[in-house]
C-alpha atoms as a PDB file:
ATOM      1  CA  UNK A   1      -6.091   2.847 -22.000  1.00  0.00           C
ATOM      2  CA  UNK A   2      -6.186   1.021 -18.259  1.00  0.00           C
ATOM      3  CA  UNK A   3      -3.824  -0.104 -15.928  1.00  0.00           C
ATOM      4  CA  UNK A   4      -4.223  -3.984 -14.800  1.00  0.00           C
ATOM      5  CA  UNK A   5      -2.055  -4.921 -12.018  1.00  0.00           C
ATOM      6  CA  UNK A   6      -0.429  -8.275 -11.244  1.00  0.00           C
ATOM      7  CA  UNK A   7       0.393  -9.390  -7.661  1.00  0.00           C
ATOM      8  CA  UNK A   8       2.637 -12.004  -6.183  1.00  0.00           C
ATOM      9  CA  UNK A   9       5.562 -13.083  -3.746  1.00  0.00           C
ATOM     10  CA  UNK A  10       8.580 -14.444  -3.763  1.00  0.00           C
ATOM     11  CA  UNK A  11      10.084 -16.327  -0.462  1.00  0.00           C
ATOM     12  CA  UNK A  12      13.094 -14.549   0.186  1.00  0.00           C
ATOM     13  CA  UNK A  13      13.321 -11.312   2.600  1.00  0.00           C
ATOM     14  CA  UNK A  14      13.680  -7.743   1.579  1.00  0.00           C
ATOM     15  CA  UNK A  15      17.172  -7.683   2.679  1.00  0.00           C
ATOM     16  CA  UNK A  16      18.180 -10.355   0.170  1.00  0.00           C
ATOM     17  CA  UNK A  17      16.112  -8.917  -2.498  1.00  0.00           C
ATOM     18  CA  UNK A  18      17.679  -5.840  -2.285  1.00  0.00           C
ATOM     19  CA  UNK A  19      21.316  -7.341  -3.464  1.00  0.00           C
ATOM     20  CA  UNK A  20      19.694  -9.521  -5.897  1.00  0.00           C
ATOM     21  CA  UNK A  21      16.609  -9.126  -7.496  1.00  0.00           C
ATOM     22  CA  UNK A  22      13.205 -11.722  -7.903  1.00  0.00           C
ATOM     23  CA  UNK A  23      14.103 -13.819 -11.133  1.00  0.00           C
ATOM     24  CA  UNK A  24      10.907 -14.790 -12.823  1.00  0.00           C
ATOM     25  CA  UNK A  25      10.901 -18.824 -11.690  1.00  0.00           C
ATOM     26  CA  UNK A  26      10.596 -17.511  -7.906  1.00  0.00           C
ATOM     27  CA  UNK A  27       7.216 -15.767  -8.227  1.00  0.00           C
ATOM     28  CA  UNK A  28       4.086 -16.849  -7.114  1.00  0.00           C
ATOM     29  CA  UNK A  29       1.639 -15.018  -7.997  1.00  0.00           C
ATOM     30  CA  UNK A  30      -2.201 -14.386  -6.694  1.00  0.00           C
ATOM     31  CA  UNK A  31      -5.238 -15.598  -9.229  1.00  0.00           C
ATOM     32  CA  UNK A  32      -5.911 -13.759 -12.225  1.00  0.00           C
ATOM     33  CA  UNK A  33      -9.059 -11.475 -11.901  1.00  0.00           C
ATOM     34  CA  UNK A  34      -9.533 -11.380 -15.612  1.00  0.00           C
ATOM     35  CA  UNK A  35      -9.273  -9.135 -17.946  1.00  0.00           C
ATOM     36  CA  UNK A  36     -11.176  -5.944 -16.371  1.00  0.00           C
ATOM     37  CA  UNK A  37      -9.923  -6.266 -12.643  1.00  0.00           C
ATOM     38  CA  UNK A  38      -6.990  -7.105 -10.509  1.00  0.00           C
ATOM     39  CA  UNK A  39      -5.274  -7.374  -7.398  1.00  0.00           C
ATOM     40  CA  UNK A  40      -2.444  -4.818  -6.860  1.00  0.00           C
ATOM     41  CA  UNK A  41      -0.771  -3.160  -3.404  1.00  0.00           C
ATOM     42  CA  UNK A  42       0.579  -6.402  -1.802  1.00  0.00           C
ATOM     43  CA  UNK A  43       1.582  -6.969   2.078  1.00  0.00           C
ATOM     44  CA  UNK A  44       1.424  -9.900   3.607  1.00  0.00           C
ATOM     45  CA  UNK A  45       2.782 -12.339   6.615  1.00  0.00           C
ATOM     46  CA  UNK A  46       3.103 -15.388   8.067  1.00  0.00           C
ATOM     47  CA  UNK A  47       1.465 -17.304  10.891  1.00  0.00           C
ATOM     48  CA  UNK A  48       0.944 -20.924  11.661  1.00  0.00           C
ATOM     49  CA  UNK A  49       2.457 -21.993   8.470  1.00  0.00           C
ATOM     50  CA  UNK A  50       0.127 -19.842   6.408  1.00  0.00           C
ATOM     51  CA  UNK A  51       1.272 -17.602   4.289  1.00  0.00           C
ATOM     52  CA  UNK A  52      -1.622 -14.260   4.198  1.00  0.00           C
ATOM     53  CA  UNK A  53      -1.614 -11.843   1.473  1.00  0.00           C
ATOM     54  CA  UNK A  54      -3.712  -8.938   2.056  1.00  0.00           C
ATOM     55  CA  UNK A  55      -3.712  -7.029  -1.728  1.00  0.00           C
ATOM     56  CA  UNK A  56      -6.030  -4.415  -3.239  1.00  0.00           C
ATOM     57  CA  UNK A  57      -8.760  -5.547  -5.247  1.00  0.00           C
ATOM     58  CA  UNK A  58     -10.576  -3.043  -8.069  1.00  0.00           C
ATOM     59  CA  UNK A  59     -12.887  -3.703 -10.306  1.00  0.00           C
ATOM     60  CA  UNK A  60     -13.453  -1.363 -13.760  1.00  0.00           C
ATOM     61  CA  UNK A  61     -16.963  -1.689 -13.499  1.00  0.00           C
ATOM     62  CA  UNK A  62     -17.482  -0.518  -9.592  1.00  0.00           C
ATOM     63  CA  UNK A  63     -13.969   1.595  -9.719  1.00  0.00           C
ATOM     64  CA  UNK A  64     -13.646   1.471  -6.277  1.00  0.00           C
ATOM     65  CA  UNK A  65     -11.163  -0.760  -4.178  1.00  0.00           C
ATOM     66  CA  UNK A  66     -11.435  -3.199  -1.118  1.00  0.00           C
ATOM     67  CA  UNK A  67      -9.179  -5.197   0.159  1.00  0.00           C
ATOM     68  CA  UNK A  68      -8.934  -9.020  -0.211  1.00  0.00           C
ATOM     69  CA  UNK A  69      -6.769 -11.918   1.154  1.00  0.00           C
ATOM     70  CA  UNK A  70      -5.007 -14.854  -0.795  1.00  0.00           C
ATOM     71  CA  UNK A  71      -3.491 -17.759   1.868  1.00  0.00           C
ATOM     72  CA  UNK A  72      -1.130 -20.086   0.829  1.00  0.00           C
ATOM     73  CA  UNK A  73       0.723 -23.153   2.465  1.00  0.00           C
ATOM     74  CA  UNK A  74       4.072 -23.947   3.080  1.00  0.00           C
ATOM     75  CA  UNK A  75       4.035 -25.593  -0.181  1.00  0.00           C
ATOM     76  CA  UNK A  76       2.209 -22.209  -1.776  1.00  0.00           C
ATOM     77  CA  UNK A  77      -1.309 -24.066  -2.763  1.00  0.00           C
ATOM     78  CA  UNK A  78      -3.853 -21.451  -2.801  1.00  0.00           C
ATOM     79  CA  UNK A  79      -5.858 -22.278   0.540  1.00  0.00           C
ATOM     80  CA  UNK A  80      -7.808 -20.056   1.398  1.00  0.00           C
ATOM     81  CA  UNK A  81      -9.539 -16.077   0.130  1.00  0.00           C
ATOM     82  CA  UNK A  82     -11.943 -13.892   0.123  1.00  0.00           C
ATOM     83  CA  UNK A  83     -12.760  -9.988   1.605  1.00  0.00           C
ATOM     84  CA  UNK A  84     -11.070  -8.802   4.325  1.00  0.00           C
ATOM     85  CA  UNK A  85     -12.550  -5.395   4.393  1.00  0.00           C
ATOM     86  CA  UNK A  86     -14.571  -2.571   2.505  1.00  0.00           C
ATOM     87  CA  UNK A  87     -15.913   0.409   3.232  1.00  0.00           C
ATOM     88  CA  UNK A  88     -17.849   2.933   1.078  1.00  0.00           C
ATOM     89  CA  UNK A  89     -14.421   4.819  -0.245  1.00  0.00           C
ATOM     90  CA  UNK A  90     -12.098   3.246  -2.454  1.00  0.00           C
ATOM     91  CA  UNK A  91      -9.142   1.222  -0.613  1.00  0.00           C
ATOM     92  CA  UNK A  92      -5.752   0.102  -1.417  1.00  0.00           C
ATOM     93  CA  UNK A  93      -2.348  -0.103  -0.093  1.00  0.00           C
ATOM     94  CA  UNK A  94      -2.962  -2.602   3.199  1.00  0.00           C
ATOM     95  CA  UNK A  95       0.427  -1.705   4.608  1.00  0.00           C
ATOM     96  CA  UNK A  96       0.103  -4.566   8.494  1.00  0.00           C
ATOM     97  CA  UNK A  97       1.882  -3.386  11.474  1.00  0.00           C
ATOM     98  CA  UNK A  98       2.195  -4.720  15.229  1.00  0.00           C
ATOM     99  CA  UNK A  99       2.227  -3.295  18.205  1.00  0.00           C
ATOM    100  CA  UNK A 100       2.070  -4.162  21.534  1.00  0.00           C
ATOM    101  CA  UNK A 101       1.082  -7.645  20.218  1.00  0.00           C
ATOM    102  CA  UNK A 102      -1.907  -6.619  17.958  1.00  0.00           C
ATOM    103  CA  UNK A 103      -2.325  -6.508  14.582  1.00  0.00           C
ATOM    104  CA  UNK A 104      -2.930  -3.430  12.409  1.00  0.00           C
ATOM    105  CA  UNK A 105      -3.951  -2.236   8.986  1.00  0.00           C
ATOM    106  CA  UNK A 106      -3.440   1.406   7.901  1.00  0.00           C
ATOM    107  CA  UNK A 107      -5.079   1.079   4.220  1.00  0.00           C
ATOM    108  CA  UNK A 108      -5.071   4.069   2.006  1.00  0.00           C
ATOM    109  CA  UNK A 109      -8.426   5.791   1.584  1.00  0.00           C
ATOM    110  CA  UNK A 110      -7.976   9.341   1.187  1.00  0.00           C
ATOM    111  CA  UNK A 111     -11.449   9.649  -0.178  1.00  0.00           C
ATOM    112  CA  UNK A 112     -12.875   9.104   3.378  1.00  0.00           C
ATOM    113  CA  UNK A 113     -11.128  12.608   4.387  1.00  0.00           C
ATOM    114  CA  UNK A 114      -8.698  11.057   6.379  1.00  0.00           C
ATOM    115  CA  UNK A 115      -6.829   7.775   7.456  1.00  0.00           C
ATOM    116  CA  UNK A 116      -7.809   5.016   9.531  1.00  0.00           C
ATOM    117  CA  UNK A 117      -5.930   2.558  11.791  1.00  0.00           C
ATOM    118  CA  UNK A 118      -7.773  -0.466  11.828  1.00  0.00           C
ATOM    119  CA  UNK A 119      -6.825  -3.296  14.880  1.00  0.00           C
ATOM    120  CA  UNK A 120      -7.490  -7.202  14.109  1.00  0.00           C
ATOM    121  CA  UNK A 121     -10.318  -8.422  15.755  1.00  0.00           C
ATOM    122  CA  UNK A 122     -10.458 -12.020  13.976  1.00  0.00           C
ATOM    123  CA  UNK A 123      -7.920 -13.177  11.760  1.00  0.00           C
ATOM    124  CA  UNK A 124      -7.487 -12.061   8.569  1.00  0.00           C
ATOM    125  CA  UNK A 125     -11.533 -10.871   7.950  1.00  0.00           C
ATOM    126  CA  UNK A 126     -12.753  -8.961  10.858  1.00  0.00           C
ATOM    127  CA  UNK A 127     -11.039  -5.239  11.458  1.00  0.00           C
ATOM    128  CA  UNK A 128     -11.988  -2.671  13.953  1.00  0.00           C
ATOM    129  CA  UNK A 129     -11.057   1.143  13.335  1.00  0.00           C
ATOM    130  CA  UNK A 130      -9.950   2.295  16.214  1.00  0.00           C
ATOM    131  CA  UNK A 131      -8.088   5.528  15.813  1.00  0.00           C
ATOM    132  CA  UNK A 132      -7.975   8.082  12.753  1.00  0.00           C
ATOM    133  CA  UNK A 133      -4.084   9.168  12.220  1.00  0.00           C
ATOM    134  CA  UNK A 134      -3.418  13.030  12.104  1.00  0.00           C
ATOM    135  CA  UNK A 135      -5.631  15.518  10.260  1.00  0.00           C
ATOM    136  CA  UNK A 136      -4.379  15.181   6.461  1.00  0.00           C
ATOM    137  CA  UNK A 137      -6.233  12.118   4.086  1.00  0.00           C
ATOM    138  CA  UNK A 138      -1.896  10.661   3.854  1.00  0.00           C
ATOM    139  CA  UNK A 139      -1.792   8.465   0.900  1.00  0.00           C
ATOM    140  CA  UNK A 140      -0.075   5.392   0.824  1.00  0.00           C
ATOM    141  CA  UNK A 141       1.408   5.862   4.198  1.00  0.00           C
ATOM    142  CA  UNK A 142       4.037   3.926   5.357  1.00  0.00           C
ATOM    143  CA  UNK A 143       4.674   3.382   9.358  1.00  0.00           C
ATOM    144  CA  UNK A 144       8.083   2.031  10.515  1.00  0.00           C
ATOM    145  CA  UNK A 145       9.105   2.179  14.669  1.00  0.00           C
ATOM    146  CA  UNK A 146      12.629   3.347  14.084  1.00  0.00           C
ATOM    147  CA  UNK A 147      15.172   4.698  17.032  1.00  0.00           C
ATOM    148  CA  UNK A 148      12.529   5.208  19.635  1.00  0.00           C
ATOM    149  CA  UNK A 149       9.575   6.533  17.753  1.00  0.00           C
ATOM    150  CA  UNK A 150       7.105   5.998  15.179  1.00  0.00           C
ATOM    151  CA  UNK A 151       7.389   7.693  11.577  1.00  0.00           C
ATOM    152  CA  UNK A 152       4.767   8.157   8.707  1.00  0.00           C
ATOM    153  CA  UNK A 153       6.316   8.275   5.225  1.00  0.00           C
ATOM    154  CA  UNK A 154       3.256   9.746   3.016  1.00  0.00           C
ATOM    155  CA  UNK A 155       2.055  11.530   0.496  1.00  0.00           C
ATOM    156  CA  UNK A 156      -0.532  14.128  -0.066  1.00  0.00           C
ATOM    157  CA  UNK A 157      -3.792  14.916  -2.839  1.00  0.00           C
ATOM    158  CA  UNK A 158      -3.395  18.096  -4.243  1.00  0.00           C
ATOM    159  CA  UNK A 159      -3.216  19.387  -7.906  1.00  0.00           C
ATOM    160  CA  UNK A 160      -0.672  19.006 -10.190  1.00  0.00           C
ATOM    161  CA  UNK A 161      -0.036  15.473  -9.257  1.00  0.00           C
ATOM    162  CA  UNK A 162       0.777  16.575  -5.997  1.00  0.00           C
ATOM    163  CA  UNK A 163       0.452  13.015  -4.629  1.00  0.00           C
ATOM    164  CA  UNK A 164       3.365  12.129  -7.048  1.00  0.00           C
ATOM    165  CA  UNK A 165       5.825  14.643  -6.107  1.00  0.00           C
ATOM    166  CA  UNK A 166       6.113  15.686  -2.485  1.00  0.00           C
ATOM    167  CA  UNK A 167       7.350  12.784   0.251  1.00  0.00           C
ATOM    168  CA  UNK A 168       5.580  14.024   3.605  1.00  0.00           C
ATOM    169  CA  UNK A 169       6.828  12.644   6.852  1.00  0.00           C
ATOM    170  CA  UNK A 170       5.038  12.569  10.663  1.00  0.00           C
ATOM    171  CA  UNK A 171       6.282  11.306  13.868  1.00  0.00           C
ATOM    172  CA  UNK A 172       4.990  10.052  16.625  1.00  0.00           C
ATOM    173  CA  UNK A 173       5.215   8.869  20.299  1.00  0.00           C
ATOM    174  CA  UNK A 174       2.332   6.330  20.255  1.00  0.00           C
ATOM    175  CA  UNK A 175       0.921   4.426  16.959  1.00  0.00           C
ATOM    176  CA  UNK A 176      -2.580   6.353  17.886  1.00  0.00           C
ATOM    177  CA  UNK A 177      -1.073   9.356  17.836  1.00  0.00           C
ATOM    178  CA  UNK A 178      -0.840  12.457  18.440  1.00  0.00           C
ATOM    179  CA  UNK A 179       1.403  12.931  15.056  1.00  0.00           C
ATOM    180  CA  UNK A 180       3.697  15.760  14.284  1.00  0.00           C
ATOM    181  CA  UNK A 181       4.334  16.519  11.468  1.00  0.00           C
ATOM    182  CA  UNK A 182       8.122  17.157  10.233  1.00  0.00           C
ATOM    183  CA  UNK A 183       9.816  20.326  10.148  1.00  0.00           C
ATOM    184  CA  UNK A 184      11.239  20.350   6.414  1.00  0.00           C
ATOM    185  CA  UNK A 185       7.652  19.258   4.873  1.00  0.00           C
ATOM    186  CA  UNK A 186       8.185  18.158   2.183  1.00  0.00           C
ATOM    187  CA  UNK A 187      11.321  15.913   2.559  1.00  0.00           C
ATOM    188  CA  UNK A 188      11.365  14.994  -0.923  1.00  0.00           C
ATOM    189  CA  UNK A 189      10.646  16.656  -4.048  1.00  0.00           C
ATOM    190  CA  UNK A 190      10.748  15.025  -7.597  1.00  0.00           C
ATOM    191  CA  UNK A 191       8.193  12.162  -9.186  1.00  0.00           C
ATOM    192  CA  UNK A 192      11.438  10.275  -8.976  1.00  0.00           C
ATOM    193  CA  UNK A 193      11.535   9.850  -5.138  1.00  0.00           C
ATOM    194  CA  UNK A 194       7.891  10.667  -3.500  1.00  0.00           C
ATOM    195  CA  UNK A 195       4.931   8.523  -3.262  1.00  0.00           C
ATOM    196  CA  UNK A 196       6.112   5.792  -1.054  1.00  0.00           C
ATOM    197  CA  UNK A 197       6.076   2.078  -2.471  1.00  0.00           C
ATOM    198  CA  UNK A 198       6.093  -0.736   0.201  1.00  0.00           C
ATOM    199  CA  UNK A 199       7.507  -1.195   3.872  1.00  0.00           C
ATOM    200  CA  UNK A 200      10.054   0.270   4.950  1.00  0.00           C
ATOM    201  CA  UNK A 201      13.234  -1.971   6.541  1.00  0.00           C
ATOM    202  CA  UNK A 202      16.790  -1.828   8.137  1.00  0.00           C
ATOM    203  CA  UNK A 203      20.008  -3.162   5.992  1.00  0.00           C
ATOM    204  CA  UNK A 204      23.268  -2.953   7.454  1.00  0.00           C
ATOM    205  CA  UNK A 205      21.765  -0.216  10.247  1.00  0.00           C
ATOM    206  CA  UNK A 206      20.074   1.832   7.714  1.00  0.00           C
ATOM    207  CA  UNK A 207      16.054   2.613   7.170  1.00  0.00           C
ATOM    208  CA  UNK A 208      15.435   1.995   3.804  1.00  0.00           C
ATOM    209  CA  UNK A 209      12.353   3.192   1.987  1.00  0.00           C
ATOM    210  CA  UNK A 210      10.809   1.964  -1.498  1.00  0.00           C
ATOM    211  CA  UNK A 211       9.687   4.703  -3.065  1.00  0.00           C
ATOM    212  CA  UNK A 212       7.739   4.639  -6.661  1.00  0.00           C
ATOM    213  CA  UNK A 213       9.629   6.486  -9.902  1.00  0.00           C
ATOM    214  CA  UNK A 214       6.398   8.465 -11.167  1.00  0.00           C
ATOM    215  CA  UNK A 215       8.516  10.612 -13.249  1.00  0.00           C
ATOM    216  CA  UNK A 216       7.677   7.705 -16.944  1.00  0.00           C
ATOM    217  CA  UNK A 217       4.651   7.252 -15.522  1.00  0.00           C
ATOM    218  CA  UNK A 218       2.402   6.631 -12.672  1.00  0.00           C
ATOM    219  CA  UNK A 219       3.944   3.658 -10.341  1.00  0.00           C
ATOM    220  CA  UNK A 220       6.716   2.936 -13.677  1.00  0.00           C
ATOM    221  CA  UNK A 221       9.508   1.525 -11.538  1.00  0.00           C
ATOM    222  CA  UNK A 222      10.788   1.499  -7.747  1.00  0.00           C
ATOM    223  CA  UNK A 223      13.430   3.754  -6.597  1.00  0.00           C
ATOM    224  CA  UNK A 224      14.852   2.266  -2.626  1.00  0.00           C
ATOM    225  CA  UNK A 225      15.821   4.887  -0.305  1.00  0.00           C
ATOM    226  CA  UNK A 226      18.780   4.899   2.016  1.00  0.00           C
ATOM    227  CA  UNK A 227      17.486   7.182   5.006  1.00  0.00           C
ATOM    228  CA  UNK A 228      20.804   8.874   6.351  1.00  0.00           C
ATOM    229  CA  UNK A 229      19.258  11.375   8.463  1.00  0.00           C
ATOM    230  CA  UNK A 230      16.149  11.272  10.398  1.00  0.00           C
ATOM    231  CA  UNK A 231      14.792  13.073  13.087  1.00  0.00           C
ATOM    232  CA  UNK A 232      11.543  15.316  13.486  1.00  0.00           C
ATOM    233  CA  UNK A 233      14.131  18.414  12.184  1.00  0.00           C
ATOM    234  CA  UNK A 234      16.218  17.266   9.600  1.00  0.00           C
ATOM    235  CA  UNK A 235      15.583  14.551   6.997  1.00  0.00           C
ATOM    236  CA  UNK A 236      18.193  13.252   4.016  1.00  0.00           C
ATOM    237  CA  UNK A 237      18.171  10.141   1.920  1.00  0.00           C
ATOM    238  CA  UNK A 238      19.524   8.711  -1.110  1.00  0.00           C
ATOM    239  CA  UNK A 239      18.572   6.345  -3.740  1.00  0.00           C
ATOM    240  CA  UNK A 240      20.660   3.235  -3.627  1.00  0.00           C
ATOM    241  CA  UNK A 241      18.682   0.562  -6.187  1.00  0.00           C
ATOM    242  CA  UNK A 242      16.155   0.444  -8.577  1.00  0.00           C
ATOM    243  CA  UNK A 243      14.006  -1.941  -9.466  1.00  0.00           C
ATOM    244  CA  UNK A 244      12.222  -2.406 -12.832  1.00  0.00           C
ATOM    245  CA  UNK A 245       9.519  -4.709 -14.282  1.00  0.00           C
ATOM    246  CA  UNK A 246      11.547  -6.432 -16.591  1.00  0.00           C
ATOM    247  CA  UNK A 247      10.580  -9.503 -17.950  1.00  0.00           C
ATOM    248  CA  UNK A 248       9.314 -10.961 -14.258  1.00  0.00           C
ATOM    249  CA  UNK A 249       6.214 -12.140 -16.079  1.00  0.00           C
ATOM    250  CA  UNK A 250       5.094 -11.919 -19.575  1.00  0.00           C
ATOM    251  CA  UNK A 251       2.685  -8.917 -20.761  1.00  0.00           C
ATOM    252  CA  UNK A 252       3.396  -7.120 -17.143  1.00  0.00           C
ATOM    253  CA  UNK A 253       6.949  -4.654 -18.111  1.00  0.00           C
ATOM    254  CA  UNK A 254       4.935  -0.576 -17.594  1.00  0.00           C
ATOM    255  CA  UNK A 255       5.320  -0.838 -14.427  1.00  0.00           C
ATOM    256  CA  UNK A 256       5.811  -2.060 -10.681  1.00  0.00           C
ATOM    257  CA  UNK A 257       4.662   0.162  -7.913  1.00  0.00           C
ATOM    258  CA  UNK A 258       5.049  -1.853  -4.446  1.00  0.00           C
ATOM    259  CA  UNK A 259       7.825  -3.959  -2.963  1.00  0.00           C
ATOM    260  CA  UNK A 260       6.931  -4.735   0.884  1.00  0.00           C
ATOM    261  CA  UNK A 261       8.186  -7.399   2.684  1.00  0.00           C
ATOM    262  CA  UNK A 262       7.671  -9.554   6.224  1.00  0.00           C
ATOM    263  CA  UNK A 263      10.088 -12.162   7.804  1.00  0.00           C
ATOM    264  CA  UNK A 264      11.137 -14.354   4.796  1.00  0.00           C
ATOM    265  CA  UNK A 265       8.779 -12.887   2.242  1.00  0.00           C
ATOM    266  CA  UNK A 266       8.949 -10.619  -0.058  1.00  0.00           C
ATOM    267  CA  UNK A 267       5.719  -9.352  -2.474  1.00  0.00           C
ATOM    268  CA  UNK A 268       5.408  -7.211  -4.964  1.00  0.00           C
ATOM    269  CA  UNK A 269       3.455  -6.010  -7.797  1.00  0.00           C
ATOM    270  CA  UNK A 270       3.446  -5.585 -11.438  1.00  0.00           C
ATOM    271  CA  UNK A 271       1.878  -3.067 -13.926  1.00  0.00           C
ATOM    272  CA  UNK A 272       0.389  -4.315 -17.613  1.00  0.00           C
ATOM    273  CA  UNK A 273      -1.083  -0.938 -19.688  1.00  0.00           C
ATOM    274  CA  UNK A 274      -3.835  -2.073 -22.019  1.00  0.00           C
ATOM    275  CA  UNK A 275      -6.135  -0.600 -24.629  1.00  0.00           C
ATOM    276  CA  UNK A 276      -9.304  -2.794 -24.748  1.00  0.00           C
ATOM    277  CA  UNK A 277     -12.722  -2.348 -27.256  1.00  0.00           C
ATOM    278  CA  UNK A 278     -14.250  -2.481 -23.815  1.00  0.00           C
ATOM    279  CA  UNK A 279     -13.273   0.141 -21.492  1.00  0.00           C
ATOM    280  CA  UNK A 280     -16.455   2.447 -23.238  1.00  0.00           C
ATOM    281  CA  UNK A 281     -18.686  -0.231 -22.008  1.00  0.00           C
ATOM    282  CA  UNK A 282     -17.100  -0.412 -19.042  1.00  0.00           C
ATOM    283  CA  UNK A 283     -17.028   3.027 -18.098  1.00  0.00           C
ATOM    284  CA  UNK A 284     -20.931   3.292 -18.916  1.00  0.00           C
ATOM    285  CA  UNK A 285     -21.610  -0.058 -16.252  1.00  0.00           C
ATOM    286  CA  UNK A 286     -19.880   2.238 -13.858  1.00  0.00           C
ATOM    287  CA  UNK A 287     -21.900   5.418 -14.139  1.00  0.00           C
ATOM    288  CA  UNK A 288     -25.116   3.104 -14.177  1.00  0.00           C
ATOM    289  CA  UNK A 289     -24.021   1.303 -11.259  1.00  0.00           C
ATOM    290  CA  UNK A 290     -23.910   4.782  -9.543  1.00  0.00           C
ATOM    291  CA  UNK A 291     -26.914   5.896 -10.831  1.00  0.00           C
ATOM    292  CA  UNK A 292     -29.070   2.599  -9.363  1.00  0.00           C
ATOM    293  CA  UNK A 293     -26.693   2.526  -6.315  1.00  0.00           C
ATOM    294  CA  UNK A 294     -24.715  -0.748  -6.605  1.00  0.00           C
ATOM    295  CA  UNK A 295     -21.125   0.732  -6.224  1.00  0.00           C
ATOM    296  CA  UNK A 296     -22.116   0.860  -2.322  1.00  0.00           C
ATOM    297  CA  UNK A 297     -19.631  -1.331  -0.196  1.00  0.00           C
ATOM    298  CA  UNK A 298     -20.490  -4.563   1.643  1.00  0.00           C
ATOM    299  CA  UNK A 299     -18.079  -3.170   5.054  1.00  0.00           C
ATOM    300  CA  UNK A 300     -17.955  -6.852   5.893  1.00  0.00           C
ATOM    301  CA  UNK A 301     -16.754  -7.252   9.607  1.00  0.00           C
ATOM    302  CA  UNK A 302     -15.731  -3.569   9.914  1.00  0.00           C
ATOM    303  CA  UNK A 303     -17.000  -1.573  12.738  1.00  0.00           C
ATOM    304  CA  UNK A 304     -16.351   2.800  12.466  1.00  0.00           C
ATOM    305  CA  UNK A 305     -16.628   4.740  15.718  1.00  0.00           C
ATOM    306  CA  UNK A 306     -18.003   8.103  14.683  1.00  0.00           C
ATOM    307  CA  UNK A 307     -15.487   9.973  17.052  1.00  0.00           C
ATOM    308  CA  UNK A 308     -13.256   9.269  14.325  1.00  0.00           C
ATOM    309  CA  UNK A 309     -14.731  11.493  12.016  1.00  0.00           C
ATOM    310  CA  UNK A 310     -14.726  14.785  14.128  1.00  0.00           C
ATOM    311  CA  UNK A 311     -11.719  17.217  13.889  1.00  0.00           C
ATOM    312  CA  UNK A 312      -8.816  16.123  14.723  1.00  0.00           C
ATOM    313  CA  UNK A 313      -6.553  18.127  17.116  1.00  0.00           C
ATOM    314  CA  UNK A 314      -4.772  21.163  15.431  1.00  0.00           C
ATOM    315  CA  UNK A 315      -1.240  19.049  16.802  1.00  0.00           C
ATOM    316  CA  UNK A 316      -1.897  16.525  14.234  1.00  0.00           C
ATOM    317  CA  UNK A 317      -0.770  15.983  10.635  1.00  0.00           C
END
């Protein structure tokens, strides 16, 4: 049994999905991979008319992740794709965030030891890491400026599905850093309410969180978070929607694990569990892959300072 993951968007804001949710003639979704790979993780935004989706790609056979672009037009024909960065660790989750008028990506890739903050150098293939964020490898972190500081929704590796079932939460001054972490770690317990699942966003004054419902299965449904209390001592939230697969696209109702939105977008992702006469073939290209050394990443346009691979500051989380 494998997971194959479907990504698209729908052009309506988070906001709007959040009252009413993506009907199935709305969705556009990214090419097919085929059967054995897929794109999965969607963010995305919009600049000159072009519509950027930056999406984890995986591949059975290499089992590792980078992250690719799909552009569309204002009229969503597929214009333009193709790698927008690798590294030698798996990557996924490309959650994009400004500041101070750059661009950033803060992909998960726990299996580097740690997480990187990557700064746009060219538009949407050439990245720069530029600062590694607290000490712990945070998965799937989510970064929101909210009320005068910046806060890292995350979660953790660690056994027992540990990465499932504790919400961990930072704050910050600066994007770079240093980041504290919060007092009641962890906020959340429960593989209801704990592995964050797309960008967070304000509705009617409130931070709201998607969060992924683990407790079925991994990344079975999205659970949306009402923050009503945050500050680096106290924390409290409660879940105000779900959101389920459905019948959004045929062959794709285990699971959706992302909902992340920018401007008038919205994307999202969709989960289709499948037992193929395959996957033992599949899983023996992998290990001979490794053995010959061919799962190796391209790291097209990326550039890593080693400084960001010493020990972080005992201050940071």
């Amino acid at each position: 049994m494998f997971d194959i993951w479907r990504s698209g968007y729908l052009r309506r804001p988070l906001t709007e999905v959040m009252d009413r949710p993506p009907r199935p003639d709305e969705i556009v979704w990214l090419p097919d991979r085929g059967p054995h790979a897929f794109y999965a993780d969607p963010f995305g935004l919009e600049r000159d008319g072009v519509l950027t989706v930056f999406v984890e790609a995986f591949d059975y056979r290499v089992r590792r992740g980078d992250i690719h672009y799909c552009q569309y037009d204002a009229d969503d024909r597929l214009v333009g794709q193709g790698v927008a960065l690798a590294e030698p660790w798996h990557l996924s989750y490309p959650t994009l965030i400004e500041d101070g008028g750059e661009l950033y990506m803060l992909p998960e890739a726990y299996k580097s030891g740690g997480l990187i903050l990557y700064r746009c150098r060219r538009f949407p293939d050439d990245w720069e890491a530029v600062a590694r964020l607290g000490a712990s490898p945070a998965i799937d972190a989510t970064v929101v400026r909210h009320d005068g500081r910046w806060w890292m929704f995350h979660a953790l590796p660690g056994p027992d599905d540990r990465a499932m079932r504790e919400l961990h939460l930072a704050w910050a001054e600066r994007l770079t850093g240093p980041w504290t972490p919060h007092a009641g770690r962890p906020v959340m317990s429960g593989f209801q309410t704990s592995r964050p699942g797309g960008s967070a966003f304000v509705h009617d004054g409130a931070l709201h969180l998607p969060v992924q419902d683990c407790a079925p299965a991994y990344g079975a449904a999205v659970n949306l978070l009402r923050i009503d209390v945050l500050t680096p001592q106290n924390f409290a939230a409660t879940v105000v929607r779900r959101f389920e697969p459905g019948d959004l696209a045929a062959g794709f109702s285990d699971g959706l694990h992302t909902l992340s939105g920018a401007g008038g977008v919205s994307f999202l992702d969709l989960k289709s569990v499948r037992r193929d006469r395959a996957e033992p073939w599949l899983k023996t290209q992998y290990k001979l892959r490794r053995a010959l050394g061919l799962n190796g990443s391209r790291r097209t346009g990326v550039d890593v300072h080693p400084a960001l691979f010493s020990p972080p500051s005992a201050s940071q989380s």
